[in-house]
N, C-alpha and C. Protein backbone atom coordinates (compact mmCIF):
# COMPACT_ATOMS: atom_id res chain seq x y z
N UNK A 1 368.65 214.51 60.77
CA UNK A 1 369.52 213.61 61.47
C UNK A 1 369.43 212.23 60.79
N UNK A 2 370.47 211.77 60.20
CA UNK A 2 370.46 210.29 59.95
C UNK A 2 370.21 209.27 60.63
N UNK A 3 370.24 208.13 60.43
CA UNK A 3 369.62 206.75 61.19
C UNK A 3 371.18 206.58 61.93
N UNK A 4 372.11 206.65 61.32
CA UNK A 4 373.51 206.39 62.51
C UNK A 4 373.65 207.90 63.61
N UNK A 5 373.07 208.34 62.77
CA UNK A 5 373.18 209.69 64.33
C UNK A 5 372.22 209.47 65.03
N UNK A 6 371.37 208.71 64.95
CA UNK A 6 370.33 208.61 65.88
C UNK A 6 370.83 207.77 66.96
N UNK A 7 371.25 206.60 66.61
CA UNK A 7 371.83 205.03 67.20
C UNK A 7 373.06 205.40 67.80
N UNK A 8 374.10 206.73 67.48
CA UNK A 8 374.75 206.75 68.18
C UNK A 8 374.64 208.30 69.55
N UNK A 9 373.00 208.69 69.10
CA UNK A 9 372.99 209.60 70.00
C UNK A 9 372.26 208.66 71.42
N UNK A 10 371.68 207.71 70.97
CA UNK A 10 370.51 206.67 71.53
C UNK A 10 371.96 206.50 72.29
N UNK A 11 372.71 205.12 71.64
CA UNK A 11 374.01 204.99 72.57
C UNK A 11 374.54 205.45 73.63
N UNK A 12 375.04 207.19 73.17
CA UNK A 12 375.09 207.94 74.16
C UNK A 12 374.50 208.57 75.30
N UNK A 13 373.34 208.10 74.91
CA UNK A 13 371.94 208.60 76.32
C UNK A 13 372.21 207.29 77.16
N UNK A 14 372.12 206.31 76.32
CA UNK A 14 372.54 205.03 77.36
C UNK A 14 373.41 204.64 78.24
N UNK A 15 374.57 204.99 77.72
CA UNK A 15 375.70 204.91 78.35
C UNK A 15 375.94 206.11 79.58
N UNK A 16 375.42 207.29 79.04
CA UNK A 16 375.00 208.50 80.34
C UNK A 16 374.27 208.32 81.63
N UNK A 17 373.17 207.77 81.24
CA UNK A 17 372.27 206.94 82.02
C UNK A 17 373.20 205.80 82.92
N UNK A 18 373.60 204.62 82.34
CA UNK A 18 374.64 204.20 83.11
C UNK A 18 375.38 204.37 84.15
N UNK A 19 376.36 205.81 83.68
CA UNK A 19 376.76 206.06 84.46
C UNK A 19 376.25 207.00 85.42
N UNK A 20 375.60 207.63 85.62
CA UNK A 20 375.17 208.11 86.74
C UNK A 20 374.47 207.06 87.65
N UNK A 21 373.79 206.45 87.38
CA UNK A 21 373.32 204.93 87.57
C UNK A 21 374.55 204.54 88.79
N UNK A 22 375.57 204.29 88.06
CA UNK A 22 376.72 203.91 88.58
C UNK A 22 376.89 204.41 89.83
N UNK A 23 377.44 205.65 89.20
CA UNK A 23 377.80 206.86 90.44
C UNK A 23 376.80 206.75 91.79
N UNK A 24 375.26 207.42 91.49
CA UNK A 24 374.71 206.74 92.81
C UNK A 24 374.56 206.03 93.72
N UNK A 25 374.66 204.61 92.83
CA UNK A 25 374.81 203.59 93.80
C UNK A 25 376.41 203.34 94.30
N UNK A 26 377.23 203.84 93.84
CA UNK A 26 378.46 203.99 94.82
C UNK A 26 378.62 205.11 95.99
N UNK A 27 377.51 206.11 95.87
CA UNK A 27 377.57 207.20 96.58
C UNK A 27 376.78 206.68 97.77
N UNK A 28 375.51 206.32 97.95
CA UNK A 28 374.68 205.70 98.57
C UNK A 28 375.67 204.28 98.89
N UNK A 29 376.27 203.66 98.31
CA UNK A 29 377.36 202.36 98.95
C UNK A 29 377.90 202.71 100.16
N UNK A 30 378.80 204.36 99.82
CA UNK A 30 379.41 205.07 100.81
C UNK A 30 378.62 205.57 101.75
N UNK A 31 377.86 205.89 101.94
CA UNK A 31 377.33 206.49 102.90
C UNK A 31 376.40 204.80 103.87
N UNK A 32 376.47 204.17 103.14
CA UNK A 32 375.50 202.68 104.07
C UNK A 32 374.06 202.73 103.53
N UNK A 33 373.39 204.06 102.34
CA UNK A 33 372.33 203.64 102.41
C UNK A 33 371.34 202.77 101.78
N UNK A 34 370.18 202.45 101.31
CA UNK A 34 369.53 201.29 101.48
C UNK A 34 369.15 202.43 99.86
N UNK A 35 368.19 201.36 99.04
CA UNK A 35 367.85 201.37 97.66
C UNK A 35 366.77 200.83 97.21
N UNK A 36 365.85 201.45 96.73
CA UNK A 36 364.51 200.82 95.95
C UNK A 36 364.57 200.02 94.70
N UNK A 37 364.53 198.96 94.73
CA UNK A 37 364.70 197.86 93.26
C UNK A 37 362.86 197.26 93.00
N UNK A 38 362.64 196.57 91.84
CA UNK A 38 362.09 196.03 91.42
C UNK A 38 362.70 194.99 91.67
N UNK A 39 361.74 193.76 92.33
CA UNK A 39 362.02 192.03 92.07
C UNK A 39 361.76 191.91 91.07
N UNK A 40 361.74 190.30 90.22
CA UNK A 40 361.15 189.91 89.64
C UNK A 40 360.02 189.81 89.35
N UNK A 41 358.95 189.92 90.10
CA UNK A 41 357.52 190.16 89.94
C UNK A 41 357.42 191.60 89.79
N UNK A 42 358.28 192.65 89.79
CA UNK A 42 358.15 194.24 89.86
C UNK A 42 357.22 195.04 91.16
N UNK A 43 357.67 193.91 92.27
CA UNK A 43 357.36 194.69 93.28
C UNK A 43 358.38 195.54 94.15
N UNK A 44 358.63 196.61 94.67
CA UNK A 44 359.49 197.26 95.13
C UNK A 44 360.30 196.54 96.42
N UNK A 45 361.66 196.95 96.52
CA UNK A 45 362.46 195.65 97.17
C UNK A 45 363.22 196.75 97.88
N UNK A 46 363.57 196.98 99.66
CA UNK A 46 364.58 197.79 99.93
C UNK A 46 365.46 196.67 99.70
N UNK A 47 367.11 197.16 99.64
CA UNK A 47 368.50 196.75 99.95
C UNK A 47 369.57 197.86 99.76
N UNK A 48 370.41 196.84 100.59
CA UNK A 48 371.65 197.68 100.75
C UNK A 48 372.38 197.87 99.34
N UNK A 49 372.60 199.61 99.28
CA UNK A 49 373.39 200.09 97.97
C UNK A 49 374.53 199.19 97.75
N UNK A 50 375.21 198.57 98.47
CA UNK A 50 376.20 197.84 98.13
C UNK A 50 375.75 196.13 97.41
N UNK A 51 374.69 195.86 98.14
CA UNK A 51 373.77 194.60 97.59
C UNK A 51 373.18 195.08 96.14
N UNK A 52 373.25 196.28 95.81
CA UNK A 52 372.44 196.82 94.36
C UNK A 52 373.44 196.90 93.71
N UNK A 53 374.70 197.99 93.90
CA UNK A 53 375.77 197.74 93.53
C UNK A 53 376.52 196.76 92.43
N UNK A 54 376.68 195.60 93.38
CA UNK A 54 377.12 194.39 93.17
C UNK A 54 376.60 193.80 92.27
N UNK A 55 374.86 193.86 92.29
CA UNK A 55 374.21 193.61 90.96
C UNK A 55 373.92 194.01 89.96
N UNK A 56 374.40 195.29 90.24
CA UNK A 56 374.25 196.41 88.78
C UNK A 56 375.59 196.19 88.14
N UNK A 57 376.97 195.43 88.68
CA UNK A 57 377.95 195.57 87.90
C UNK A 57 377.67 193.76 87.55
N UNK A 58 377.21 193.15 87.78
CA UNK A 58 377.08 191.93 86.82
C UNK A 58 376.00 191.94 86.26
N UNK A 59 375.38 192.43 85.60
CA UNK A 59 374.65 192.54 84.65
C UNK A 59 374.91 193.49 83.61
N UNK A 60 375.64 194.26 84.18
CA UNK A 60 376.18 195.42 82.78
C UNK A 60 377.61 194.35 82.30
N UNK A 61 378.26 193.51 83.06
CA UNK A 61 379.14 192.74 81.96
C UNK A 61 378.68 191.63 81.17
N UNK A 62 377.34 191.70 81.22
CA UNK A 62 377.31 191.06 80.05
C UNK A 62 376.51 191.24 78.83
């Protein structure tokens, strides 16, 4: 496997990852339920899928 098939298989795991990423937290949005995050210090944080949501799509635009 070459170094660009690697970077674009890497890519593609990433972007997979993503989206399921995605998907959950819109599934869990729908239904009302609540979500395990890391704060900033990496201690575990409940919130609402829609509060995770919201922050998972501003940080993937940029």
């Amino acid at each position: 496997m070459s170094e660009q098939d690697e970077i674009e298989l890497y890519r593609r795991i990433r972007d997979c990852i993503r989206l399921a990423q995605r998907r959950m937290l819109e599934r869990k949005a729908k239904l009302g339920e609540p979500v395990i995050i890391a704060n900033r210090y990496g201690m575990p944080k409940e919130v609402s899928a829609k509060v995770a949501l919201k922050r998972y799509n501003q940080t993937c635009k940029k």
